[in-house]
C-alpha atoms as a PDB file:
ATOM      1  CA  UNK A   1     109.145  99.899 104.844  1.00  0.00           C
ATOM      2  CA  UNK A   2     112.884  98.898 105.007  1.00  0.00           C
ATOM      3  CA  UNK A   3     114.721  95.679 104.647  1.00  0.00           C
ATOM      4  CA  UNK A   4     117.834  94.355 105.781  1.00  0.00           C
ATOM      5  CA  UNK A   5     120.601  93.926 103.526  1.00  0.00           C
ATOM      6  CA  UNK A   6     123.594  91.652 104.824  1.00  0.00           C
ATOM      7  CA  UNK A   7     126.905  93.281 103.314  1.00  0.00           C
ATOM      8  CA  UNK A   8     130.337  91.221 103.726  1.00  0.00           C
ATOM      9  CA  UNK A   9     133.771  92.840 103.080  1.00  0.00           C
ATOM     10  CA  UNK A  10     135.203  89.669 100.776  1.00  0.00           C
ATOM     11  CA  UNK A  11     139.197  89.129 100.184  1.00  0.00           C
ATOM     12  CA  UNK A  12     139.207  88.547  96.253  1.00  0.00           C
ATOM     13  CA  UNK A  13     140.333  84.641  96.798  1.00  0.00           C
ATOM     14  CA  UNK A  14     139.702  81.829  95.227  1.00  0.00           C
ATOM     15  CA  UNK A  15     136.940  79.689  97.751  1.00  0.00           C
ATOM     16  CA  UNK A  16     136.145  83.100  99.626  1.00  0.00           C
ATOM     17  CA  UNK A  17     132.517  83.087  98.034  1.00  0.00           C
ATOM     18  CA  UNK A  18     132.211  79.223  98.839  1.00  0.00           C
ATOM     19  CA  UNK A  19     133.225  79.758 102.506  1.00  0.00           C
ATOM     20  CA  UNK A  20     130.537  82.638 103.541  1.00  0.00           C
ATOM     21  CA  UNK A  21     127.941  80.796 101.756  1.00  0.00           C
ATOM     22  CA  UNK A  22     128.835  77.893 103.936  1.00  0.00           C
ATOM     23  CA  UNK A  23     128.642  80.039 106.964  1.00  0.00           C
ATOM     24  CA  UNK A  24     125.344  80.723 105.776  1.00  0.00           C
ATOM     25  CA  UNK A  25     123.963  77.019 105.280  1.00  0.00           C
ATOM     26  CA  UNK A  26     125.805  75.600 108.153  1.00  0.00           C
ATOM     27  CA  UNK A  27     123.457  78.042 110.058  1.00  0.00           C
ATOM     28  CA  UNK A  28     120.121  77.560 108.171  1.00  0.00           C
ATOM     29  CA  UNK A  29     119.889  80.937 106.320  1.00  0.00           C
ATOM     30  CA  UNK A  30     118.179  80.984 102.809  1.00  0.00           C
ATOM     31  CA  UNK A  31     119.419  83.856 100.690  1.00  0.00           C
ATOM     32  CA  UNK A  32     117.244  85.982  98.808  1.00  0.00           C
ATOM     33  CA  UNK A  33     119.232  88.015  96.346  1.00  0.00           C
ATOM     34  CA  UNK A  34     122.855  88.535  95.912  1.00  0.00           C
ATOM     35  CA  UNK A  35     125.430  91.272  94.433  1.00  0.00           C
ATOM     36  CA  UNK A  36     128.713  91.496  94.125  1.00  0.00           C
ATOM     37  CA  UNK A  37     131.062  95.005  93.588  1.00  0.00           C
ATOM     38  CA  UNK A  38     134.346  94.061  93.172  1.00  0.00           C
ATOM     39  CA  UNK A  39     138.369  95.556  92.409  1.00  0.00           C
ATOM     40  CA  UNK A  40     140.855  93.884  92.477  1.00  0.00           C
ATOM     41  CA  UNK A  41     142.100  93.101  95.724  1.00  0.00           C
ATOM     42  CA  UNK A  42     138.207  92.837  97.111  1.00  0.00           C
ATOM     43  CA  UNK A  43     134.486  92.877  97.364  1.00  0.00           C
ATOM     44  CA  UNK A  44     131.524  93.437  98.657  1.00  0.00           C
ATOM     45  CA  UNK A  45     128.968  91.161  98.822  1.00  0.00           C
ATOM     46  CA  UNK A  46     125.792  92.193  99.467  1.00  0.00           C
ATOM     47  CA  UNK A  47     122.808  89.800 100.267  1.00  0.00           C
ATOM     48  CA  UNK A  48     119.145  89.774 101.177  1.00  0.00           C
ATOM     49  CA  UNK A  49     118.441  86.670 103.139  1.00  0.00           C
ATOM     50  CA  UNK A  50     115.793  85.318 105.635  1.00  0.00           C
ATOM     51  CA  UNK A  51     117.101  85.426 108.905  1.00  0.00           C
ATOM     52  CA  UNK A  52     119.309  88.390 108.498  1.00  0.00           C
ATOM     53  CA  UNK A  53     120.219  88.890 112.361  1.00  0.00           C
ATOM     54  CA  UNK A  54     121.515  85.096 112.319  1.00  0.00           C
ATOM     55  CA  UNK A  55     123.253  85.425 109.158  1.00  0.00           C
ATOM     56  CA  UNK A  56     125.229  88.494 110.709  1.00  0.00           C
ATOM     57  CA  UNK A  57     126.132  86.900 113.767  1.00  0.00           C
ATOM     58  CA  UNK A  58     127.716  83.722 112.046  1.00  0.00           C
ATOM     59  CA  UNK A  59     129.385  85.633 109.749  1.00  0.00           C
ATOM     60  CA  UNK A  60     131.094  87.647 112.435  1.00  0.00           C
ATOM     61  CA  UNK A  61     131.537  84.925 114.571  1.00  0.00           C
ATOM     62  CA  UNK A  62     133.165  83.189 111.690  1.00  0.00           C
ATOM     63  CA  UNK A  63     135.688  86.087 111.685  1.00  0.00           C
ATOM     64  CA  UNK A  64     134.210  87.961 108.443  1.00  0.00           C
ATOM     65  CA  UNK A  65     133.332  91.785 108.289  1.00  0.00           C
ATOM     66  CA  UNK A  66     129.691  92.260 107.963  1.00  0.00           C
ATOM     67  CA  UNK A  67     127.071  94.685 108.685  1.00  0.00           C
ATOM     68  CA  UNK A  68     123.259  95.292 108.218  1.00  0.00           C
ATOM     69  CA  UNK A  69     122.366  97.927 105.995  1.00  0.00           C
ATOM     70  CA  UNK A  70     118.779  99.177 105.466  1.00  0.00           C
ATOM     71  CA  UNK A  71     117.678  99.192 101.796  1.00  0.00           C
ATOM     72  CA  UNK A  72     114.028  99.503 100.348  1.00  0.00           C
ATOM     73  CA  UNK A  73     112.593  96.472  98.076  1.00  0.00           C
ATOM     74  CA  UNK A  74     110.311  97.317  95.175  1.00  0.00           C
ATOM     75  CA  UNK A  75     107.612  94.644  93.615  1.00  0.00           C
ATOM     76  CA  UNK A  76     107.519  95.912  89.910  1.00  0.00           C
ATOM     77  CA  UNK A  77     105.054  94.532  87.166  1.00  0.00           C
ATOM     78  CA  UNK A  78     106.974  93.168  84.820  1.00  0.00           C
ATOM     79  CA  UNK A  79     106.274  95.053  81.946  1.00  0.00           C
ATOM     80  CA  UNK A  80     108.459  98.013  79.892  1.00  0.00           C
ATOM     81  CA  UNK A  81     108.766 100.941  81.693  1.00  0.00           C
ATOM     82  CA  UNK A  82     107.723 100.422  85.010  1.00  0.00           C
ATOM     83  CA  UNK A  83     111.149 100.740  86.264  1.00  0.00           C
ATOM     84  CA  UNK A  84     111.878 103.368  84.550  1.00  0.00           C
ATOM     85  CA  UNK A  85     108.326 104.849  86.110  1.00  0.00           C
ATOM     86  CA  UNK A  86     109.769 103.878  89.716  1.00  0.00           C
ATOM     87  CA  UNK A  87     113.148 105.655  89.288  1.00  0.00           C
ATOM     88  CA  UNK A  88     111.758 109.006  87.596  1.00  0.00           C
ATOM     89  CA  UNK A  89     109.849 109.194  90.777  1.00  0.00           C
ATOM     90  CA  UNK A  90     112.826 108.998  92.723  1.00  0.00           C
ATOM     91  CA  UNK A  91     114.554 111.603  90.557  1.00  0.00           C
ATOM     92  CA  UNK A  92     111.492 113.966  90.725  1.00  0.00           C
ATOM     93  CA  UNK A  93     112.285 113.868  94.883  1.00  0.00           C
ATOM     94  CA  UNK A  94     115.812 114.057  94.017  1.00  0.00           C
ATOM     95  CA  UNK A  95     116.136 110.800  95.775  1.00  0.00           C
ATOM     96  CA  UNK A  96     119.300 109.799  94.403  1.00  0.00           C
ATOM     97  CA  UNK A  97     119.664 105.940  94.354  1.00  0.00           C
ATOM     98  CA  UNK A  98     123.326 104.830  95.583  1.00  0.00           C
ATOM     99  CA  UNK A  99     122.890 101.660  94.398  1.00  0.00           C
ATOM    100  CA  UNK A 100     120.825  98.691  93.275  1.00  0.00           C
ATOM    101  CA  UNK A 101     120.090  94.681  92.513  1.00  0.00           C
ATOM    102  CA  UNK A 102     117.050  92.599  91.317  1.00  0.00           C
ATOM    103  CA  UNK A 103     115.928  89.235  92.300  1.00  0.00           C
ATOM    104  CA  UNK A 104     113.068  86.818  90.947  1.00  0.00           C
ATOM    105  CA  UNK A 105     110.420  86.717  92.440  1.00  0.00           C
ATOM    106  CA  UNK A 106     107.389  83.581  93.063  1.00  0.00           C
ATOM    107  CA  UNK A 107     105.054  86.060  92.140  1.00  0.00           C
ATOM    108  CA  UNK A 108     104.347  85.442  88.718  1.00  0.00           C
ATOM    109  CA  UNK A 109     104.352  89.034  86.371  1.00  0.00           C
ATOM    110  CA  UNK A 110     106.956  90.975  89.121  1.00  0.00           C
ATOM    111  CA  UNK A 111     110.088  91.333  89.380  1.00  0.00           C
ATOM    112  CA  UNK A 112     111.880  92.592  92.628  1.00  0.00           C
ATOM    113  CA  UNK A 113     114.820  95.112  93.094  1.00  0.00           C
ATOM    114  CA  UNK A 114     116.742  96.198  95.791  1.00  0.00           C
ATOM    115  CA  UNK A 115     117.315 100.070  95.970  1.00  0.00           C
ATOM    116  CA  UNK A 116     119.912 101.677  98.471  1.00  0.00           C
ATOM    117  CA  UNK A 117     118.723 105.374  98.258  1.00  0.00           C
ATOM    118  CA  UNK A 118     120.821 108.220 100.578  1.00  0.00           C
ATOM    119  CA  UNK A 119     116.802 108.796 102.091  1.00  0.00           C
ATOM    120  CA  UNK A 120     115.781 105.111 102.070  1.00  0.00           C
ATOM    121  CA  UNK A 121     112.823 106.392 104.323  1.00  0.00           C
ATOM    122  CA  UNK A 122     111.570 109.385 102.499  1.00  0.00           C
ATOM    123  CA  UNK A 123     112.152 107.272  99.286  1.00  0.00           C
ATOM    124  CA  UNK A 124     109.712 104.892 100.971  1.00  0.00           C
ATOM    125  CA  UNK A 125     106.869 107.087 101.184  1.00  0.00           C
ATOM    126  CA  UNK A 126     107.208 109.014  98.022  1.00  0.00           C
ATOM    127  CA  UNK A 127     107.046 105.583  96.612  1.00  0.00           C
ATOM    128  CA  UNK A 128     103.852 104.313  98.277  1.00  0.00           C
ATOM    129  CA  UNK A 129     102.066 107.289  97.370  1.00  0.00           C
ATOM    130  CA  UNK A 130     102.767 107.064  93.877  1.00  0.00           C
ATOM    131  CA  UNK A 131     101.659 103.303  94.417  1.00  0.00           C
ATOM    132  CA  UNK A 132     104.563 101.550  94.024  1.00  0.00           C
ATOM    133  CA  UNK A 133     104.560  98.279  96.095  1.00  0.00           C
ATOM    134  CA  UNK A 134     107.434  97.706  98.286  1.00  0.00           C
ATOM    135  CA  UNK A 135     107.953  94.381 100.272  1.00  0.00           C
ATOM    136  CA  UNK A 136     108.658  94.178 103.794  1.00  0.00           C
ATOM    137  CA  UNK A 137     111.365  91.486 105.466  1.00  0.00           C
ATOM    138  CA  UNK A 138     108.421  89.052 106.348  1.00  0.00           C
ATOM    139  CA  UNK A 139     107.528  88.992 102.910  1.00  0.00           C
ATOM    140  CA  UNK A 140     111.222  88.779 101.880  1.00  0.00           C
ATOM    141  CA  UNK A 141     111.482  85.810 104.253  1.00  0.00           C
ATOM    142  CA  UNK A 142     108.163  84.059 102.925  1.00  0.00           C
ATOM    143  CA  UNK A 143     109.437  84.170  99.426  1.00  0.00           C
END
């Protein structure tokens, strides 16, 4: 079960941040979760929003680089050591994770993160079977 993660190649300028999340309102997307990897000179911001196919289109339209990137979501109990449970799992696999965000979630007692793995799918199922919940978009875009 993958999601789609909006990723936007961001000139380190003042107002730059204020301009794609305008892009964003002006065409009724909620966003989910948000990172930012910076230098210098730029970023990237990466995003996990509702409509992710609109988002991309009015970001390109507005002239930014974007893409859509696939990237897992896991629903952890919030409790110590369950994420270090979910990533020895990975590691077990060697499932290397490339990289990786949380979010709040409604659900009260979970907390979300976003994991980028180089076998997002195979992560996936090794997951699942060691009954780790992971969310799908329509549950992203219900949240």
């Amino acid at each position: 079960m993958q999601v789609q993660q909006l990723s936007v190649f961001v000139e380190n300028k003042e107002g730059r941040l204020a301009e794609i999340t305008g892009v964003l309102a002006k065409a009724g997307v909620d966003i989910r979760a948000v990172s930012v990897a910076d230098t210098r000179e730029f970023g990237i911001l990466r995003l996990i929003v509702d409509k992710p196919d609109t988002a991309h289109q009015a970001l390109q339209q507005a002239g930014f680089t974007a893409s859509l990137t696939s990237v897992i979501v896991v629903s952890l109990e919030d409790k110590p050591g369950e994420f270090a449970r979910v990533l020895s799992i990975l590691a077990e696999k060697h499932l290397g994770v490339e990289y990786m965000y949380a979010f709040i979630s409604r659900d009260q007692g979970h907390a979300c993160v976003i994991l980028r793995v180089k076998d997002n799918e195979g992560a996936a199922q090794v997951l699942h079977a060691a009954g780790v919940r992971l969310l799908s978009g329509e549950e992203i875009q219900r949240m």
